[in-house]
N, C-alpha and C. Protein backbone atom coordinates (compact mmCIF):
# COMPACT_ATOMS: atom_id res chain seq x y z
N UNK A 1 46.66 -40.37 -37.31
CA UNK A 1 46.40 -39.01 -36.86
C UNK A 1 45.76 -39.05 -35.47
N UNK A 2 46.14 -38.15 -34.50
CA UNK A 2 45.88 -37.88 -33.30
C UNK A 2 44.48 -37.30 -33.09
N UNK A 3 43.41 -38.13 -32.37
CA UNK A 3 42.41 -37.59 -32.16
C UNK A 3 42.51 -36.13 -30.87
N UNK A 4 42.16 -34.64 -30.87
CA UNK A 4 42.36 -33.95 -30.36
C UNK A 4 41.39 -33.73 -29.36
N UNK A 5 40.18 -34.55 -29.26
CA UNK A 5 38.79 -34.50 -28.21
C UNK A 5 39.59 -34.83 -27.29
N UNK A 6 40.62 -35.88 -27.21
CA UNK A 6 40.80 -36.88 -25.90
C UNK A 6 41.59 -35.80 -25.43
N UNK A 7 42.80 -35.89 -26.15
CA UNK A 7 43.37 -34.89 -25.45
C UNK A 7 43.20 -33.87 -24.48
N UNK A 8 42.35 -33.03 -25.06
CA UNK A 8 41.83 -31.67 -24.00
C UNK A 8 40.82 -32.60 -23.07
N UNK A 9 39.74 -33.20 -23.27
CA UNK A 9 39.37 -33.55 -22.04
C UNK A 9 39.69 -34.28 -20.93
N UNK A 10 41.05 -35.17 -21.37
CA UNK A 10 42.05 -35.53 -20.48
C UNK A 10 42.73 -34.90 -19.45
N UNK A 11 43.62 -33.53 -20.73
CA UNK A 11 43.59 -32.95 -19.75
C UNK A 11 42.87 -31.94 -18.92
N UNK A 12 41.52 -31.62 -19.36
CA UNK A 12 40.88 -31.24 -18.09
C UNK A 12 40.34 -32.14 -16.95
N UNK A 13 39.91 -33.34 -17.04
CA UNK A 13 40.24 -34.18 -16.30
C UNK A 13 41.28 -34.23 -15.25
N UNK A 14 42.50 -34.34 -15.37
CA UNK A 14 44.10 -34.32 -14.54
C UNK A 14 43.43 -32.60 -14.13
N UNK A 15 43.24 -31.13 -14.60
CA UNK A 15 43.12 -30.08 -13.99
C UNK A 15 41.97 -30.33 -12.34
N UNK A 16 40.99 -31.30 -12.91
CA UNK A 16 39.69 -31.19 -11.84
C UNK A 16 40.48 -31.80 -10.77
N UNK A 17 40.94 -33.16 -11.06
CA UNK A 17 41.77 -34.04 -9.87
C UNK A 17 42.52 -33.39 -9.17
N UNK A 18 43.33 -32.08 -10.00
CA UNK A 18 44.66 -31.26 -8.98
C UNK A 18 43.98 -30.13 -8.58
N UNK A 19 42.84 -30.33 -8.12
CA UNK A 19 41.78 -29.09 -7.88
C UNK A 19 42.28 -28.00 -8.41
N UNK A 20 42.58 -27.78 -9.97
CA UNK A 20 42.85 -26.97 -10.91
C UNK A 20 41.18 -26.33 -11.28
N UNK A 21 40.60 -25.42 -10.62
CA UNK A 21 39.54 -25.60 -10.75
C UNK A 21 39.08 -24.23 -12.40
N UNK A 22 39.92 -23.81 -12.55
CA UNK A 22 39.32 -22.29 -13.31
C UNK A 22 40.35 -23.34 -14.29
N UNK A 23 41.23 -24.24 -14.70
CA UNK A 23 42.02 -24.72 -15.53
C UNK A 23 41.34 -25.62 -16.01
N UNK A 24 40.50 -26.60 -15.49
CA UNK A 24 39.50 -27.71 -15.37
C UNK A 24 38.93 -26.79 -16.30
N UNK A 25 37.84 -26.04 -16.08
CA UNK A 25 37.17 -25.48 -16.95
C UNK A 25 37.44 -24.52 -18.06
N UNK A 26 38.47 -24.33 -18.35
CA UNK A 26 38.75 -23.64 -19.00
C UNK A 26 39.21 -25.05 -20.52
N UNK A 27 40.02 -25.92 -20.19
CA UNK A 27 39.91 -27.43 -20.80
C UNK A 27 38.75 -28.13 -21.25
N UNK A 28 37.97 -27.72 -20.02
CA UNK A 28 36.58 -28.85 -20.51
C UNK A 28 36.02 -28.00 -21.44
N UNK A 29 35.90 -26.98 -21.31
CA UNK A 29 34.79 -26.17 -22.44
C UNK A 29 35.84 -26.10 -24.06
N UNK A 30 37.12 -26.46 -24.13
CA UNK A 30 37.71 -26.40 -25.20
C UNK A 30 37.59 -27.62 -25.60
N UNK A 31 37.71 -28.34 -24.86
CA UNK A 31 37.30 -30.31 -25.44
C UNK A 31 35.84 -30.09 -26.10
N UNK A 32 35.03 -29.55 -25.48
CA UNK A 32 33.64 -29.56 -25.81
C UNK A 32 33.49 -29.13 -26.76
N UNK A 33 34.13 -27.86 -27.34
CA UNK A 33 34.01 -27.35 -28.58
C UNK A 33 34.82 -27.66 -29.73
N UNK A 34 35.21 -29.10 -29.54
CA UNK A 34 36.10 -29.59 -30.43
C UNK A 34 35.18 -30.94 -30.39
N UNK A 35 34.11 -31.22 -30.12
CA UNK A 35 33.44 -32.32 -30.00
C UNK A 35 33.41 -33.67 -28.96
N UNK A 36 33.83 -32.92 -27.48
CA UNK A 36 33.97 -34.16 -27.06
C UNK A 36 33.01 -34.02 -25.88
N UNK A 37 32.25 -34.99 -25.71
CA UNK A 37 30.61 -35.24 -24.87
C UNK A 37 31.70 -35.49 -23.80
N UNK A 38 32.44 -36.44 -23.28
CA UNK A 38 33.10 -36.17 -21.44
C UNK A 38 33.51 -34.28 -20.92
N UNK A 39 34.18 -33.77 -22.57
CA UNK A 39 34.42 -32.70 -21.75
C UNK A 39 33.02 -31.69 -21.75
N UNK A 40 32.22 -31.86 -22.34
CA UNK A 40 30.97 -31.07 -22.20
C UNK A 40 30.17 -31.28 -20.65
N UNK A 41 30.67 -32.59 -20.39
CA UNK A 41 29.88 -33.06 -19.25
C UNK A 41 30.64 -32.76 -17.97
N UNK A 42 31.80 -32.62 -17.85
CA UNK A 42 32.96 -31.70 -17.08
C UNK A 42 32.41 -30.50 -17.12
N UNK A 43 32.40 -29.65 -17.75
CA UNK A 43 31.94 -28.57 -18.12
C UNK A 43 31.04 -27.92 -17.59
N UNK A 44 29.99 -29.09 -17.57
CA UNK A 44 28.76 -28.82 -16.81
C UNK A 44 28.70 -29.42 -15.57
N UNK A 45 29.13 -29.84 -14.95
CA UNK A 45 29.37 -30.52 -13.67
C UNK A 45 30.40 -29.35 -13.15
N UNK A 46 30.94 -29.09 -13.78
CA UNK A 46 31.49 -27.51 -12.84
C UNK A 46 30.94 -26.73 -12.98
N UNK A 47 29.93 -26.22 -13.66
CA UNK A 47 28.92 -25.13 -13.52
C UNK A 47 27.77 -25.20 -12.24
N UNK A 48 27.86 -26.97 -12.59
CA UNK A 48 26.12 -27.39 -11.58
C UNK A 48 26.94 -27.53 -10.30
N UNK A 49 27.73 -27.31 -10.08
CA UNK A 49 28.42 -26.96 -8.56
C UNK A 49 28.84 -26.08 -8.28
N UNK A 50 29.17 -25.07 -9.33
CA UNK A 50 29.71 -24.20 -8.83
C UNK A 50 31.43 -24.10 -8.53
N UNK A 51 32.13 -25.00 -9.06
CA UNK A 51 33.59 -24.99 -8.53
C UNK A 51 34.45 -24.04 -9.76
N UNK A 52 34.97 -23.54 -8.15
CA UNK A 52 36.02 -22.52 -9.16
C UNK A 52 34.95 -21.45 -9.84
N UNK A 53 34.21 -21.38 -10.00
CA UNK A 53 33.05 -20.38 -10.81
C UNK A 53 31.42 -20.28 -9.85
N UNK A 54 31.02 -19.11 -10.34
CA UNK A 54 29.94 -19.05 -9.76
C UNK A 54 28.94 -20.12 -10.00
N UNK A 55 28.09 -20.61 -9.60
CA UNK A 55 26.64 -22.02 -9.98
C UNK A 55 26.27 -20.96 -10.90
N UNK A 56 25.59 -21.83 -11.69
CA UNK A 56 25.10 -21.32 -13.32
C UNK A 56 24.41 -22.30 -13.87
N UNK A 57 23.53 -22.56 -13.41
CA UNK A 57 22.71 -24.33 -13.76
C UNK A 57 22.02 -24.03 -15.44
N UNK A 58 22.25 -22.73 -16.13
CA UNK A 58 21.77 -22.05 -17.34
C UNK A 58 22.80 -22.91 -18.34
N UNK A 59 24.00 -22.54 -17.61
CA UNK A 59 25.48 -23.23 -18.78
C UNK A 59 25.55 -24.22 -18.48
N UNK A 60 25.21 -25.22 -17.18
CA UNK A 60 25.34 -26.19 -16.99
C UNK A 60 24.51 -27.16 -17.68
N UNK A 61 23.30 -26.42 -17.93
CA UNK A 61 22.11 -27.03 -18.83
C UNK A 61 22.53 -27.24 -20.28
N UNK A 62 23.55 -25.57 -20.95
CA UNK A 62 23.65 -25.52 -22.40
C UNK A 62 24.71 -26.68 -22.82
N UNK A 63 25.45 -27.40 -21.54
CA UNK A 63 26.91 -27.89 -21.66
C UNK A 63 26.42 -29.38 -22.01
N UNK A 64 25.27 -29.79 -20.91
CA UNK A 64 25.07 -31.10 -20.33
C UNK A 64 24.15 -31.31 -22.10
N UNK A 65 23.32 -30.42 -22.95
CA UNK A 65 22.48 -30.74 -23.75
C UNK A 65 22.92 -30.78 -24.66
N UNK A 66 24.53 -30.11 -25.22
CA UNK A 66 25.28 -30.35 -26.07
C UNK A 66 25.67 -31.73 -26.34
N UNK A 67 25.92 -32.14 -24.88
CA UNK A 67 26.83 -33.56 -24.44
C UNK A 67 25.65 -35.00 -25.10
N UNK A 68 24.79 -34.61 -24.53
CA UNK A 68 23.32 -35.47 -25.21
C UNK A 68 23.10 -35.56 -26.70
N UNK A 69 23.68 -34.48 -26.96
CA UNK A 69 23.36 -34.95 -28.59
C UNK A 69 24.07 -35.70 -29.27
N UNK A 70 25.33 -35.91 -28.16
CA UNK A 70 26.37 -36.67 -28.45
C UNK A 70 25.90 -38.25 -28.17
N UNK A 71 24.65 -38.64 -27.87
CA UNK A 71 24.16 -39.54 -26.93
C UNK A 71 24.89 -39.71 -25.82
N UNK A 72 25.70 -38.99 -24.87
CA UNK A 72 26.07 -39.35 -23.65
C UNK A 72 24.93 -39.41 -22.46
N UNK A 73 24.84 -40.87 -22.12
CA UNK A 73 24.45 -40.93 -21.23
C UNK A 73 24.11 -40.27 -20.15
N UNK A 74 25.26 -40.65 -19.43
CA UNK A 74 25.97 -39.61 -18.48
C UNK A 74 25.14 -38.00 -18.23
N UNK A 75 25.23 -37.07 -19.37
CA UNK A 75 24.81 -36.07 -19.63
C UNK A 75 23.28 -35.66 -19.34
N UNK A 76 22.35 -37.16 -20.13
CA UNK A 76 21.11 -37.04 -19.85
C UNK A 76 20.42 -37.29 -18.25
N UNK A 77 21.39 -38.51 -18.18
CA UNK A 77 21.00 -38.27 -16.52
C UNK A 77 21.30 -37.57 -15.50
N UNK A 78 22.04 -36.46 -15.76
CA UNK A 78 22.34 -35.07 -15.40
C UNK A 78 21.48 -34.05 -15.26
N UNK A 79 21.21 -34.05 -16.42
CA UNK A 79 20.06 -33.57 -17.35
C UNK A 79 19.04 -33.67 -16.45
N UNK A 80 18.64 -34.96 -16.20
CA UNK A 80 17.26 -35.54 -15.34
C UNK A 80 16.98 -34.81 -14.35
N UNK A 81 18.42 -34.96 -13.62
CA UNK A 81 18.55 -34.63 -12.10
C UNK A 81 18.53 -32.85 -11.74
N UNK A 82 18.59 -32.38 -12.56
CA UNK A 82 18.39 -31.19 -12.72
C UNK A 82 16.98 -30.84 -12.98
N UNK A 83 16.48 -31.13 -13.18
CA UNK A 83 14.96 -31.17 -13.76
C UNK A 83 14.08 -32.34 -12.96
């Protein structure tokens, strides 16, 4: 059986690279809510910049702390840098 996390955050991944930027996020936040800590952390890395969407360091916070519970790394030191 096909794991479905990779999938969507893959392809939001390929959306960020083709400066797909409202597609990117629209992917990452569906990976995320299917359990996957890269796309939560996409997610929030387009919030904490602002691409394609207004800066929102609020969702970028709710995205990056989701991603942490996942233990992603990544996420917490995000996390940090924000704080």
């Amino acid at each position: 059986m096909m794991k479905i996390q990779p999938f969507w955050q893959n392809k939001a991944q390929l959306a960020l690279d083709d400066n797909a930027d409202i597609t990117a996020l629209e992917l990452s936040e569906k990976a995320c809510t299917l359990g996957s800590a890269k796309g939560c952390v996409i997610a929030g890395n387009i919030y904490k910049i602002g691409r394609g969407t207004e800066l929102d360091y609020k969702k970028a916070i709710t995205f990056f702390e989701t991603a942490s519970k996942q233990d992603s790394v990544n996420a917490k030191f995000l996390l940090g840098k924000i704080f």
